[in-house]
C-alpha atoms as a PDB file:
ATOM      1  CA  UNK A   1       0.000   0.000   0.000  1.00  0.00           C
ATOM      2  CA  UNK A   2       0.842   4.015  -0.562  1.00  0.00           C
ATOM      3  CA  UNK A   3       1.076   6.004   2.275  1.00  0.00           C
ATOM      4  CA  UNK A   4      -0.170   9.692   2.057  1.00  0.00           C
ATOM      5  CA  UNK A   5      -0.340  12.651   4.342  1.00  0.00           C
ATOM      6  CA  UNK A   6      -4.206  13.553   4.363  1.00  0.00           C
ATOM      7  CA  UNK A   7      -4.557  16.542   2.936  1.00  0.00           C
ATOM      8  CA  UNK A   8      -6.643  20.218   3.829  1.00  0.00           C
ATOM      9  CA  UNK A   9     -10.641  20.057   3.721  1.00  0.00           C
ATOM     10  CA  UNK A  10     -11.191  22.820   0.461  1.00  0.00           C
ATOM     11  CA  UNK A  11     -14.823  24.250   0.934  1.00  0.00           C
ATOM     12  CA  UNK A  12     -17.465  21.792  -0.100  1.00  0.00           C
ATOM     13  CA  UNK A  13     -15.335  18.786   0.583  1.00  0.00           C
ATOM     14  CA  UNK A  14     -15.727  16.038   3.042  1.00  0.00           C
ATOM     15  CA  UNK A  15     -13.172  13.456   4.400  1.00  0.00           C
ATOM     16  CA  UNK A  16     -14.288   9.726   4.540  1.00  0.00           C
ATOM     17  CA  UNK A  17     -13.003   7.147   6.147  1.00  0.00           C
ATOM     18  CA  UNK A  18     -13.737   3.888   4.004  1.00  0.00           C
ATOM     19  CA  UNK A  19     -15.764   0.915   5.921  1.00  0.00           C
ATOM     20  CA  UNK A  20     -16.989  -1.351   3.055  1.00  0.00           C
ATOM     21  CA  UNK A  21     -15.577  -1.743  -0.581  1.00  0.00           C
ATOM     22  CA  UNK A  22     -17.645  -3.434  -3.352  1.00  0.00           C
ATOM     23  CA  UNK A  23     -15.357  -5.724  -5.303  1.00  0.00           C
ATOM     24  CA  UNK A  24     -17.154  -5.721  -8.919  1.00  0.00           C
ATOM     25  CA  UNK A  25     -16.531  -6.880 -12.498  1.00  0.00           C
ATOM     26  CA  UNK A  26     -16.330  -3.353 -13.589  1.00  0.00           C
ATOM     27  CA  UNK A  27     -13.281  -2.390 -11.341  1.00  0.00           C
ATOM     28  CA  UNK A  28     -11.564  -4.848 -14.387  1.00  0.00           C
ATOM     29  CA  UNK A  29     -13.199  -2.733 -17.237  1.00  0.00           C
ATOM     30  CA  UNK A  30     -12.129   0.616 -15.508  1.00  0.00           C
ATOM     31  CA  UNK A  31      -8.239  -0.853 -15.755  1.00  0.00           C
ATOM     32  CA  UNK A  32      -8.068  -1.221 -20.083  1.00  0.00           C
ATOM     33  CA  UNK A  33      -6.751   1.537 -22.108  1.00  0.00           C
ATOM     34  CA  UNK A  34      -9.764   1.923 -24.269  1.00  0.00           C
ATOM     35  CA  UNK A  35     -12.649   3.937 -24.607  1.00  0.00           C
ATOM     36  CA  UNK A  36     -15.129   3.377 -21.805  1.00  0.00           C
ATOM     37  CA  UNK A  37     -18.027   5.497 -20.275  1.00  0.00           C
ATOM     38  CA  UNK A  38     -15.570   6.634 -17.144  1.00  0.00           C
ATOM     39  CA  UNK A  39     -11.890   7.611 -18.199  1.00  0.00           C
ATOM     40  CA  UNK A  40      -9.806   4.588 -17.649  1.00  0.00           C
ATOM     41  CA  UNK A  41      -7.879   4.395 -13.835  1.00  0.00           C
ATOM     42  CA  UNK A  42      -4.153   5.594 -14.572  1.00  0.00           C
ATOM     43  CA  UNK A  43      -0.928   3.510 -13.059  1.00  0.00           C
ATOM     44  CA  UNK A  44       0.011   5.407  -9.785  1.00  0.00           C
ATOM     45  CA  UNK A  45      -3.666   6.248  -9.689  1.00  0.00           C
ATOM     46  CA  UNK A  46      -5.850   4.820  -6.844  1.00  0.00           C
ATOM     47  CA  UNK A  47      -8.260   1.620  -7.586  1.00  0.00           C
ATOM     48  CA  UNK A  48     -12.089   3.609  -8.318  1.00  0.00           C
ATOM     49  CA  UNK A  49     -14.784   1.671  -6.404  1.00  0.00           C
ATOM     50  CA  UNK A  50     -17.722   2.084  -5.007  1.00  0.00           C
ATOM     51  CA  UNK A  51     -18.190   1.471  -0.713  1.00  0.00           C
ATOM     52  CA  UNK A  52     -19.384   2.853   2.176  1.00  0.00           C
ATOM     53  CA  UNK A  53     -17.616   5.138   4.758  1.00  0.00           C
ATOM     54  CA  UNK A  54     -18.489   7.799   7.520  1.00  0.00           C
ATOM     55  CA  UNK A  55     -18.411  11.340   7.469  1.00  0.00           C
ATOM     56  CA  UNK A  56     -15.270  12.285   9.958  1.00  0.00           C
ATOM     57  CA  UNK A  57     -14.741  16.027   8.737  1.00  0.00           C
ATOM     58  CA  UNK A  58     -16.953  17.874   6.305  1.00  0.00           C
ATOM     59  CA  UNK A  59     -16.572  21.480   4.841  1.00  0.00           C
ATOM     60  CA  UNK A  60     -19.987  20.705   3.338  1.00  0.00           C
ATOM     61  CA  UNK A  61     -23.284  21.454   4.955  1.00  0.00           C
ATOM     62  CA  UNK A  62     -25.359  18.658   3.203  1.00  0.00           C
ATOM     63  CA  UNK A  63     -23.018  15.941   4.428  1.00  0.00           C
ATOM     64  CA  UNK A  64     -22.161  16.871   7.794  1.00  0.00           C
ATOM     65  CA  UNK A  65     -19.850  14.770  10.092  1.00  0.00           C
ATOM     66  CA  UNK A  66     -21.159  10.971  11.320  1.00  0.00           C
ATOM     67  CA  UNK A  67     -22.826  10.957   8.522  1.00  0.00           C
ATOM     68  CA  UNK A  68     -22.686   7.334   6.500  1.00  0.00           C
ATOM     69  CA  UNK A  69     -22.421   8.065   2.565  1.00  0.00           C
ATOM     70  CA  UNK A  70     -22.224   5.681  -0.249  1.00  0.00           C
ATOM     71  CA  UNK A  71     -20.425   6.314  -3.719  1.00  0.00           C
ATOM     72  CA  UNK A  72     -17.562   6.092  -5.622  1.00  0.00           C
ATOM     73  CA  UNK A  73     -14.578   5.999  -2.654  1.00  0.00           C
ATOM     74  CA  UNK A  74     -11.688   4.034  -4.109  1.00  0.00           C
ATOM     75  CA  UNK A  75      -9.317   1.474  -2.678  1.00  0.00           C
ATOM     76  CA  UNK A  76      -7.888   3.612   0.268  1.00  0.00           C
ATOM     77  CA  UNK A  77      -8.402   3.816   4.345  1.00  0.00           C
ATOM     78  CA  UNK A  78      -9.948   7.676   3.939  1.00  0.00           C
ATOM     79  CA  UNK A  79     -11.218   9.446   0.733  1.00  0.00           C
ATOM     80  CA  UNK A  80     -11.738  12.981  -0.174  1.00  0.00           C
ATOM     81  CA  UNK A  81     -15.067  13.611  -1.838  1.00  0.00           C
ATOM     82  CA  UNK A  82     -17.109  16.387  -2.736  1.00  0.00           C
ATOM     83  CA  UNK A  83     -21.154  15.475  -3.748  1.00  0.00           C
ATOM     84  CA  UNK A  84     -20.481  13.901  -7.118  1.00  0.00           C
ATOM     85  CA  UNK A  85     -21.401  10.455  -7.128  1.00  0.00           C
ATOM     86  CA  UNK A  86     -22.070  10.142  -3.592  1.00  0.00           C
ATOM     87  CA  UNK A  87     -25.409  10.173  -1.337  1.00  0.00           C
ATOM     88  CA  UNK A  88     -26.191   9.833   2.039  1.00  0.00           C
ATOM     89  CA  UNK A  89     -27.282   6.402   3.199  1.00  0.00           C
ATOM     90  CA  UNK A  90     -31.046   6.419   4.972  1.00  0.00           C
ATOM     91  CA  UNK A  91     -30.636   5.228   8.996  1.00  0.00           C
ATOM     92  CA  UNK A  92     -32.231   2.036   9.360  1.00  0.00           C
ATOM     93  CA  UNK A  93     -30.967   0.030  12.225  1.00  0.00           C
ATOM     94  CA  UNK A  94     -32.384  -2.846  10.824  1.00  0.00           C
ATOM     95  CA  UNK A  95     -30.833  -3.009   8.154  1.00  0.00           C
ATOM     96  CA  UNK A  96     -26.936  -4.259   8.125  1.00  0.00           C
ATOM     97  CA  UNK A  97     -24.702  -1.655   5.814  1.00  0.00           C
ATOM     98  CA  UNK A  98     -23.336  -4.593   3.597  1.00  0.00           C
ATOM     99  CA  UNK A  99     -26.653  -4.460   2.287  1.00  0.00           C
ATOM    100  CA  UNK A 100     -26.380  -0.944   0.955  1.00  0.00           C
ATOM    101  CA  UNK A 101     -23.666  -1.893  -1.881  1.00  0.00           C
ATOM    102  CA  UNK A 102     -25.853  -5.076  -2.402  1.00  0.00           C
ATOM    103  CA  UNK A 103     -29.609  -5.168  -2.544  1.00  0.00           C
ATOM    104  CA  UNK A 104     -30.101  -1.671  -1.685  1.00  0.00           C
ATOM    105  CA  UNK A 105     -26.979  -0.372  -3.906  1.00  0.00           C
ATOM    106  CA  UNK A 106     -25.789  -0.277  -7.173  1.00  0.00           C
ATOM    107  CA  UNK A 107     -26.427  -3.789  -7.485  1.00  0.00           C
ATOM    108  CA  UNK A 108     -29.653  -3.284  -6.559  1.00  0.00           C
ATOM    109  CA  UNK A 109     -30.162  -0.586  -8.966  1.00  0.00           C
ATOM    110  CA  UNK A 110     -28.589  -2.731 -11.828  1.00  0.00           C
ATOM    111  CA  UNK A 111     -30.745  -5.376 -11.673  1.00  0.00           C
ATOM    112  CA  UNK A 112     -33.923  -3.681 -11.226  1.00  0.00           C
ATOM    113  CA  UNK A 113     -33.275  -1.076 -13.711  1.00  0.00           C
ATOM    114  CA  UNK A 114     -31.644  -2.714 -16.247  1.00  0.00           C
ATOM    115  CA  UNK A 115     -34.829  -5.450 -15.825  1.00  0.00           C
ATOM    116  CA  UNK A 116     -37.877  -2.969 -15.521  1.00  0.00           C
ATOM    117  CA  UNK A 117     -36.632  -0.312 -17.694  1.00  0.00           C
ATOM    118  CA  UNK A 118     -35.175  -2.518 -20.663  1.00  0.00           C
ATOM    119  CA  UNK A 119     -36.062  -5.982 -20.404  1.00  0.00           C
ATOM    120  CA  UNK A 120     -39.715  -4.759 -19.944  1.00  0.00           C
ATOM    121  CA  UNK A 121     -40.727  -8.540 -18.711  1.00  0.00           C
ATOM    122  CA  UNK A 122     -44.361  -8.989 -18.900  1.00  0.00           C
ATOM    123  CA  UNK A 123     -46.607 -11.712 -16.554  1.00  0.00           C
ATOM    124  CA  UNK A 124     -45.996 -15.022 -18.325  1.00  0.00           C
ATOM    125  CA  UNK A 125     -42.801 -14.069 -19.874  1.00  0.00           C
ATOM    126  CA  UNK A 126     -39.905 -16.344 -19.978  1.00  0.00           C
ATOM    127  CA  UNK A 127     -36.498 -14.878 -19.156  1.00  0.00           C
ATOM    128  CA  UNK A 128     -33.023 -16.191 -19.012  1.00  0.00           C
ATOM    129  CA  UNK A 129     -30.350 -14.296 -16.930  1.00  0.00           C
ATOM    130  CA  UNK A 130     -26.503 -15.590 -17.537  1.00  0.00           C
ATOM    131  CA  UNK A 131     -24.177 -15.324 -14.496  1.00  0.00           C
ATOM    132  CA  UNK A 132     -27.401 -15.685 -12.625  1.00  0.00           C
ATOM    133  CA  UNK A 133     -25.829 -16.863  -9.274  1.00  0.00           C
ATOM    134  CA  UNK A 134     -23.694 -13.810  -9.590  1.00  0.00           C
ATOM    135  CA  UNK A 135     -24.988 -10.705  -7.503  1.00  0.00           C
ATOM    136  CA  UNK A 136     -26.479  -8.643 -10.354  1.00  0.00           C
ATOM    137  CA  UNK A 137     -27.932 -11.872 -11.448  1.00  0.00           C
ATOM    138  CA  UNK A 138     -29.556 -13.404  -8.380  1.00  0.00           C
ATOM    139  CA  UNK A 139     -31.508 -10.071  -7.235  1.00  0.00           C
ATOM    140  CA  UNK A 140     -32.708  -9.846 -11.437  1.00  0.00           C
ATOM    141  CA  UNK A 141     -34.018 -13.720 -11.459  1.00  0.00           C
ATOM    142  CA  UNK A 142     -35.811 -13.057  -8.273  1.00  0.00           C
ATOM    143  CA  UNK A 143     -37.627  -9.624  -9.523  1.00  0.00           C
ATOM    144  CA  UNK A 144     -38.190 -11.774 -12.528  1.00  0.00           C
ATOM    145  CA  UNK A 145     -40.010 -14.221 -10.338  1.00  0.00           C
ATOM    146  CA  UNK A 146     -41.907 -11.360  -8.068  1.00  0.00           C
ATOM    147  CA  UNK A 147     -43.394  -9.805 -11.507  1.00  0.00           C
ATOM    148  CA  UNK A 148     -44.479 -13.442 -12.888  1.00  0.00           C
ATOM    149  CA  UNK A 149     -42.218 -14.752 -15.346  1.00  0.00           C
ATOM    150  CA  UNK A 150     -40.761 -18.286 -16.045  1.00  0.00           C
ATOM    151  CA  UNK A 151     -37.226 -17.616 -14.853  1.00  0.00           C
ATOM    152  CA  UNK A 152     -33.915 -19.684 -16.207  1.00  0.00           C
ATOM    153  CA  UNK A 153     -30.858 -19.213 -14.704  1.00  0.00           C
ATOM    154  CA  UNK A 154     -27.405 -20.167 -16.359  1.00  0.00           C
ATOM    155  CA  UNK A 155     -24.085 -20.555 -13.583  1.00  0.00           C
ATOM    156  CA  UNK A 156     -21.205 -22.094 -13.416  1.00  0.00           C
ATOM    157  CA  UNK A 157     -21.792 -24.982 -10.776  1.00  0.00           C
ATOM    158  CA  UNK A 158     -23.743 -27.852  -9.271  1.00  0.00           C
ATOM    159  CA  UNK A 159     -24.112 -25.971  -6.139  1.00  0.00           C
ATOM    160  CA  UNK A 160     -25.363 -22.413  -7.551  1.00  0.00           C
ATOM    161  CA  UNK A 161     -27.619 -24.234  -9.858  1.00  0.00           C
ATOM    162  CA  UNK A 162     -29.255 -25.763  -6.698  1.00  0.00           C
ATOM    163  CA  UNK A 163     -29.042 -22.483  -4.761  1.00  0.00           C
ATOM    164  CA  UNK A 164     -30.912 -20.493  -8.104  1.00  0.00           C
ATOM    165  CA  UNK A 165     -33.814 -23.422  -7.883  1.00  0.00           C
ATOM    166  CA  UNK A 166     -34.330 -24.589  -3.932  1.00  0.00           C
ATOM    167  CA  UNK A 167     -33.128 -20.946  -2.301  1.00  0.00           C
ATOM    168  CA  UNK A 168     -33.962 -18.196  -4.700  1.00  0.00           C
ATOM    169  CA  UNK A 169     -37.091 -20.054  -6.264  1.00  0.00           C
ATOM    170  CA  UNK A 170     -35.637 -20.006 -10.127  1.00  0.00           C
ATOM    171  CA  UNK A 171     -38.042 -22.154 -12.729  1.00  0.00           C
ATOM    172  CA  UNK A 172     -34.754 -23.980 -13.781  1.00  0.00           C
ATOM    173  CA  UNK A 173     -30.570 -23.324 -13.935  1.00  0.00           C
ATOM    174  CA  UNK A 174     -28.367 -24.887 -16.324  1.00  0.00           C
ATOM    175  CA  UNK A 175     -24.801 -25.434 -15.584  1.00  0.00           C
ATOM    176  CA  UNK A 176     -23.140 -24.367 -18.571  1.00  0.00           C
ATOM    177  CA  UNK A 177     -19.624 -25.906 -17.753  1.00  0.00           C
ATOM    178  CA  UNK A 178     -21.283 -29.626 -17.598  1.00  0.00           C
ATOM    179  CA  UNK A 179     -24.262 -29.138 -19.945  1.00  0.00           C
ATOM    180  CA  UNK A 180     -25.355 -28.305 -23.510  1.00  0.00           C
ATOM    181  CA  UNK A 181     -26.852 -24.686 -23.263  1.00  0.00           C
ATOM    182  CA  UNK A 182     -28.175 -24.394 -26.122  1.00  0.00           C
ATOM    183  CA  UNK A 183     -30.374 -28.198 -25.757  1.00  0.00           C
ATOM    184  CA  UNK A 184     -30.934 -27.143 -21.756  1.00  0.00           C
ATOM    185  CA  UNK A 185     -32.287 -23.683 -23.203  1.00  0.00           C
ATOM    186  CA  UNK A 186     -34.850 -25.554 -25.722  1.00  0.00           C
ATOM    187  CA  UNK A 187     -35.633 -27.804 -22.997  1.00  0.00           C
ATOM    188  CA  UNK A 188     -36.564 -25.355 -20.057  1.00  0.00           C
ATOM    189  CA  UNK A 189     -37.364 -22.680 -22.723  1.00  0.00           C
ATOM    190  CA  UNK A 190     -40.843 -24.230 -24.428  1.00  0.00           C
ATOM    191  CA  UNK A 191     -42.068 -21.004 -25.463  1.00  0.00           C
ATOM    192  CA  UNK A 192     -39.346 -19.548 -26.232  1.00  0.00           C
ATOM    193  CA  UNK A 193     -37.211 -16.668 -24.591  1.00  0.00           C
ATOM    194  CA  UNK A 194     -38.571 -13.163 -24.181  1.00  0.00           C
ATOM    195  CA  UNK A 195     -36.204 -11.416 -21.802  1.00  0.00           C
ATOM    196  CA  UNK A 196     -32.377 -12.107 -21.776  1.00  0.00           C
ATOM    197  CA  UNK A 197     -30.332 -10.261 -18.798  1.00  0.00           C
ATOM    198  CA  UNK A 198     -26.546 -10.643 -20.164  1.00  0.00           C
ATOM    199  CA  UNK A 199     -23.822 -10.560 -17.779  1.00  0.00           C
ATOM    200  CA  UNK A 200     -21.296 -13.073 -19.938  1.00  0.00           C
ATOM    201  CA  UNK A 201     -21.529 -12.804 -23.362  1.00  0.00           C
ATOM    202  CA  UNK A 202     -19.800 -15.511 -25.819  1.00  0.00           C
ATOM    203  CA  UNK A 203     -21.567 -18.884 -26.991  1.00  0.00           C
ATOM    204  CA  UNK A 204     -24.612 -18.462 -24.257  1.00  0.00           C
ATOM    205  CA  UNK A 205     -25.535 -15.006 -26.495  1.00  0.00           C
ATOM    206  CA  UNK A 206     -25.179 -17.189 -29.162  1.00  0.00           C
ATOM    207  CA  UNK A 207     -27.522 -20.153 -27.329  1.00  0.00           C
ATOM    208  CA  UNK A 208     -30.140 -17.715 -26.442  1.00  0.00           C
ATOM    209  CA  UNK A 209     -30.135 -15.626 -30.382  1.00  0.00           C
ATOM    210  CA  UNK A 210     -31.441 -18.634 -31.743  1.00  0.00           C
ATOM    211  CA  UNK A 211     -34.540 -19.126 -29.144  1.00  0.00           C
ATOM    212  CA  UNK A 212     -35.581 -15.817 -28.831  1.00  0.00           C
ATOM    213  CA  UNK A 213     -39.154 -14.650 -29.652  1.00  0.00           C
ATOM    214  CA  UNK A 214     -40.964 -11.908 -31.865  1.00  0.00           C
ATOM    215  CA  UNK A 215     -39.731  -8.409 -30.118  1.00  0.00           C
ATOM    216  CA  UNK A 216     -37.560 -10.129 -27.112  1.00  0.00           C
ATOM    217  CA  UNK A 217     -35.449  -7.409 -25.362  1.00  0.00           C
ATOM    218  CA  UNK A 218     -31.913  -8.214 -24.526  1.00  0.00           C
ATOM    219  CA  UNK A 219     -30.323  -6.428 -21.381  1.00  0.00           C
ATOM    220  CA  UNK A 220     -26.654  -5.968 -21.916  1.00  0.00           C
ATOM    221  CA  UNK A 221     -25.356  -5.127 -18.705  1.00  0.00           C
ATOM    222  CA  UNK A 222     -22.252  -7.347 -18.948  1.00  0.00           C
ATOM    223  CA  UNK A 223     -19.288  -9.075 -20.876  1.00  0.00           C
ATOM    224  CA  UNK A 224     -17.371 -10.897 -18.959  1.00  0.00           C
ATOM    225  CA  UNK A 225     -16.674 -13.703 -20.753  1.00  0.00           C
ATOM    226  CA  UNK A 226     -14.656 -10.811 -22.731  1.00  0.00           C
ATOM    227  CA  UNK A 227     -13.040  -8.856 -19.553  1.00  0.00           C
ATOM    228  CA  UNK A 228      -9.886 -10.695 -19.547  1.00  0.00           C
ATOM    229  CA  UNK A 229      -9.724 -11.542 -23.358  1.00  0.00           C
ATOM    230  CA  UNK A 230      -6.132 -11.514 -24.894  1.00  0.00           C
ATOM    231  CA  UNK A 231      -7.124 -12.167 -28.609  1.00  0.00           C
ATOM    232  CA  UNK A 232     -10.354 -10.429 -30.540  1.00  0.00           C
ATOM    233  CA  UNK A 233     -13.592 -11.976 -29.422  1.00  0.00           C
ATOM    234  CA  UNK A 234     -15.733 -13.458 -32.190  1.00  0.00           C
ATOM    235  CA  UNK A 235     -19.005 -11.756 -32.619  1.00  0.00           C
ATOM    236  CA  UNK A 236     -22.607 -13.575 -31.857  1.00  0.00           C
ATOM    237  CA  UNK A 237     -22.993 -15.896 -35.178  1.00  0.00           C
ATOM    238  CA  UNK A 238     -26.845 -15.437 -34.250  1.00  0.00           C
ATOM    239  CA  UNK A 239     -27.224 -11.912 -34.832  1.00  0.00           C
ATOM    240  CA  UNK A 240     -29.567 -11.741 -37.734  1.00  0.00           C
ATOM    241  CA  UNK A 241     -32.487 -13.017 -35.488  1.00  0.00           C
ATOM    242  CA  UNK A 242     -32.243  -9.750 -33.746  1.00  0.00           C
ATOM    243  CA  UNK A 243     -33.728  -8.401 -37.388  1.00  0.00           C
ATOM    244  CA  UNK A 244     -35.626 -11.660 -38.353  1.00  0.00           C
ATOM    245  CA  UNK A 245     -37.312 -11.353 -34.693  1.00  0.00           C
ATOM    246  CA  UNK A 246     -37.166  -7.383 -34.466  1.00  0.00           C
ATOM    247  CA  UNK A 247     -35.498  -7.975 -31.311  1.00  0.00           C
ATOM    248  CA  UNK A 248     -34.144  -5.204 -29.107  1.00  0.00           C
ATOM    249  CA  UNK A 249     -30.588  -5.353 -27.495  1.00  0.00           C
ATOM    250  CA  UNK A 250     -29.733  -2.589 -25.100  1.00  0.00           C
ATOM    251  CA  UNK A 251     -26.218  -1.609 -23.497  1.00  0.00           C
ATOM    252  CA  UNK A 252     -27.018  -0.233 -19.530  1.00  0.00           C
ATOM    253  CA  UNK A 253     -24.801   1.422 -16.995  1.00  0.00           C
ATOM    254  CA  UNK A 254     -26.452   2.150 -13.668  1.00  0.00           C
ATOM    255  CA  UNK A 255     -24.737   5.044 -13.267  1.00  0.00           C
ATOM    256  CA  UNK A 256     -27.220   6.787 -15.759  1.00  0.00           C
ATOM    257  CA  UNK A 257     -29.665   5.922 -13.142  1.00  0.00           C
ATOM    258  CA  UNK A 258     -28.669   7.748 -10.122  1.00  0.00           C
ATOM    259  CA  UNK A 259     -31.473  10.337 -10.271  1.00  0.00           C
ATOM    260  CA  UNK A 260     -34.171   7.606  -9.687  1.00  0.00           C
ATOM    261  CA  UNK A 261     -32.375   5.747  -6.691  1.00  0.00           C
ATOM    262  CA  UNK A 262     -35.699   6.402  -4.956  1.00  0.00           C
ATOM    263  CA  UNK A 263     -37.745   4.229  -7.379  1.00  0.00           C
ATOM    264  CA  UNK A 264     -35.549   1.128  -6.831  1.00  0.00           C
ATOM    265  CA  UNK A 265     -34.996   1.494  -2.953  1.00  0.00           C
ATOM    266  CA  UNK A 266     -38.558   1.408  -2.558  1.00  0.00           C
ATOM    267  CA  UNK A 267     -39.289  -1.420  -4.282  1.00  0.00           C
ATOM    268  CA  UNK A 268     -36.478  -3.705  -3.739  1.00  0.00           C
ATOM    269  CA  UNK A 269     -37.018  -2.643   0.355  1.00  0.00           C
ATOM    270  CA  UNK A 270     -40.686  -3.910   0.609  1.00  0.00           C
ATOM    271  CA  UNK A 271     -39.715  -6.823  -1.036  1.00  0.00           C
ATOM    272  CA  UNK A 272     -36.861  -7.653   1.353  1.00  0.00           C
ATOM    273  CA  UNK A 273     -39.247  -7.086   3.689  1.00  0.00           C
ATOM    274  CA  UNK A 274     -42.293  -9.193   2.698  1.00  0.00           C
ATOM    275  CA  UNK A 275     -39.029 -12.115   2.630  1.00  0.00           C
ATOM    276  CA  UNK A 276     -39.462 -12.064  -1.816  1.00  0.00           C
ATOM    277  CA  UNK A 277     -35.821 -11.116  -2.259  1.00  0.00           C
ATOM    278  CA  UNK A 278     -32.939 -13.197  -0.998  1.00  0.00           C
ATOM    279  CA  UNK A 279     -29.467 -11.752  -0.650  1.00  0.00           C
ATOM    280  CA  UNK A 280     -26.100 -13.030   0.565  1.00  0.00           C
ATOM    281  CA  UNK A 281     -22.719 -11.024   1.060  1.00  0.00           C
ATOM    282  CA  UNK A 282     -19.056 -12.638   1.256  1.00  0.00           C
ATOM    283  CA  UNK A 283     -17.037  -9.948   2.967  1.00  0.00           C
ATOM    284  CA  UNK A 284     -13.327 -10.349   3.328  1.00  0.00           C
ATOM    285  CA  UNK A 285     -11.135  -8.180   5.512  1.00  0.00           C
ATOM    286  CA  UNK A 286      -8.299  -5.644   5.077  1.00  0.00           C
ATOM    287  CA  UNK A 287      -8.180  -3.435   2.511  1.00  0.00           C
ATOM    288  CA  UNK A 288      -4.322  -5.444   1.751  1.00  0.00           C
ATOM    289  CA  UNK A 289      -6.955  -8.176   0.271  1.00  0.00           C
ATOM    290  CA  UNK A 290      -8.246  -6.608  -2.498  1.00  0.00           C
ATOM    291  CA  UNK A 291      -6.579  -7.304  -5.426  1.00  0.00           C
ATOM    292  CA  UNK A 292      -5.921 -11.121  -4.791  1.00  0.00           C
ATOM    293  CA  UNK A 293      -9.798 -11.224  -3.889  1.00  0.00           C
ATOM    294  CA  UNK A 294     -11.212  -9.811  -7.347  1.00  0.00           C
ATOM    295  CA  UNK A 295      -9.892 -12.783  -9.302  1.00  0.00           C
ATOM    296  CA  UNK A 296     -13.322 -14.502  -7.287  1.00  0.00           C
ATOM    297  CA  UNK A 297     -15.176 -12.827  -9.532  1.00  0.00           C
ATOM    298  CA  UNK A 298     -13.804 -13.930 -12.281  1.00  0.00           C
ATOM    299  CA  UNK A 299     -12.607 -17.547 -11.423  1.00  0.00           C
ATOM    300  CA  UNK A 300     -16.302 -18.791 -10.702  1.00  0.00           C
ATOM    301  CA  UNK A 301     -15.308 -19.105  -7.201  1.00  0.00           C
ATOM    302  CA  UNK A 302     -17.644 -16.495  -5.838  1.00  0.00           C
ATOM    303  CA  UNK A 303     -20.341 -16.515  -4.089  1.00  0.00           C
ATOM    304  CA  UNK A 304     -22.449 -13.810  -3.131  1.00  0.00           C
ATOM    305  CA  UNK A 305     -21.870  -9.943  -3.004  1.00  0.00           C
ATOM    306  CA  UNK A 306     -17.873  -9.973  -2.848  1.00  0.00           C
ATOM    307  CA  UNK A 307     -16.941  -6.971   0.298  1.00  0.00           C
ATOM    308  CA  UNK A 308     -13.729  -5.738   1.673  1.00  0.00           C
ATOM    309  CA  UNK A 309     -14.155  -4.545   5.323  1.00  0.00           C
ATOM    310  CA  UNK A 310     -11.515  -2.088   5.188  1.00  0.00           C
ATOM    311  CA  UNK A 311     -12.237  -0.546   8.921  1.00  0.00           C
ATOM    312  CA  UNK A 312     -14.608  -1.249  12.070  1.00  0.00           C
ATOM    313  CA  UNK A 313     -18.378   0.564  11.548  1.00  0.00           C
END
């Protein structure tokens, strides 16, 4: 780690220290030299991430000190901020703070968003969700299941397949490291697909192309089958069903959703509530963990929202 001096509050700045990191596939995308929709992190820079810290000296009046924020903090002990990307977090004692870069986060907002504002899924819908044991995945199968569609999830193991079906209350899962997709996909698929939540990419795009129906909606909200590529990635061999099926296919990035936090915390709280939504955190400590850690996310070892306690609440 770098050791810095902390420097002098300017007006409108606050200093936080750091409590929870969120370890997420896009801290990989933020790292390539290539055109993205944030400028890519610099060497020498510090890791951008989103977590959780207190308030412990503010020079501005809507954040004042104790108070618990949420945004983008980076991998470091204390953070300077001013309000960009960053909001308070609501007091509920019930409710633990892992949960607020989880359910009631920008995972939260992913999935629901990404789901209700571009998958569009209808009551007797089917929809597929890839990486669906991930955390993006999980929370979108279950609001999938809340607003009455057939939900199938595709993961990466005998165990999350059972989690997706006995915990979570998925229709079916298909492991796509021991099965066919494509012949699991016609089998759990009878009517074909109508929503598709992408987190992967590669041959399941190309699996779920040739099953989709008359106007199905595609959610791109992730690649990362591709993340880690070394040599060009072939495209989907599918793709003229999007035309013969005047399909939609949609890129998403929750940050363009900020504004409407609100809508999403409301919903995704009374669900937690009412028991509909299941959730489950893996949090690992010391901020010293954090790069070794990320590779869970990528290995198929994870399970769960992947956090890095870096301090005590």
């Amino acid at each position: 780690g770098v050791q810095e001096p902390v420097p002098t509050l300017e007006e409108g700045q606050i200093l936080v220290r750091n409590i929870y990191l969120s370890l997420d596939p896009t801290n990989r995308g933020w790292l390539d030299e290539r055109e993205n929709y944030l400028p890519p992190v610099a060497i020498g820079e510090v890791m951008r991430g989103f977590g959780i810290g207190i308030v412990e000296q503010s020079r501005n009046a809507n954040f004042p000190e104790g108070t618990f924020v949420q945004g983008v903090l980076g991998w470091q002990d204390y953070a300077i901020a001013d309000s960009t990307n960053l909001y308070e977090l609501p007091a509920y004692p019930s409710i633990p703070l892992t949960a607020y870069l989880g359910l009631f986060g920008f995972i939260g907002m992913t999935a629901y968003f990404g789901l209700l504002d571009i998958g569009k899924p209808k009551v007797g819908e089917t929809l597929v969700v890839s990486g669906a044991a991930g955390a993006v995945g999980s929370l979108v199968g279950q609001i999938g299941k809340i607003l009455g569609c057939r939900v199938v999830g595709i993961a990466g193991s005998e165990e999350k397949c059972r989690w997706l079906k006995d915990e979570l209350g998925f229709d079916a899962a298909i492991n796509y490291k021991t099965e066919s997709v494509l012949e699991s996909l016609q089998q759990h698929c009878p009517n074909g697909i109508d929503v598709y939540f992408e987190n992967v990419g590669g041959e399941i795009l190309d699996a779920v192309l040739s099953l989709i129906n008359l106007r199905a909606r595609i959610v791109l909200c992730g690649l990362i089958s591709q993340y880690n590529a070394t040599s060009p990635v072939p495209g989907p061999y599918n793709f003229v069903n999007i035309l013969i099926k005047r399909a939609r296919l949609e890129g998403f990035i929750v940050l363009d959703y900020f504004n409407r936090a609100q809508e999403a915390l409301a919903d995704l709280g009374q669900w937690y509530a009412q028991g509909k939504i299941k959730y489950r955190v893996d949090v690992i400590d010391g901020l010293e963990n954090a790069p070794g850690t990320i590779n869970k996310l990528f290995d198929g070892t994870n399970q769960g929202k992947l956090i890095i306690r870096v301090s005590e609440e």
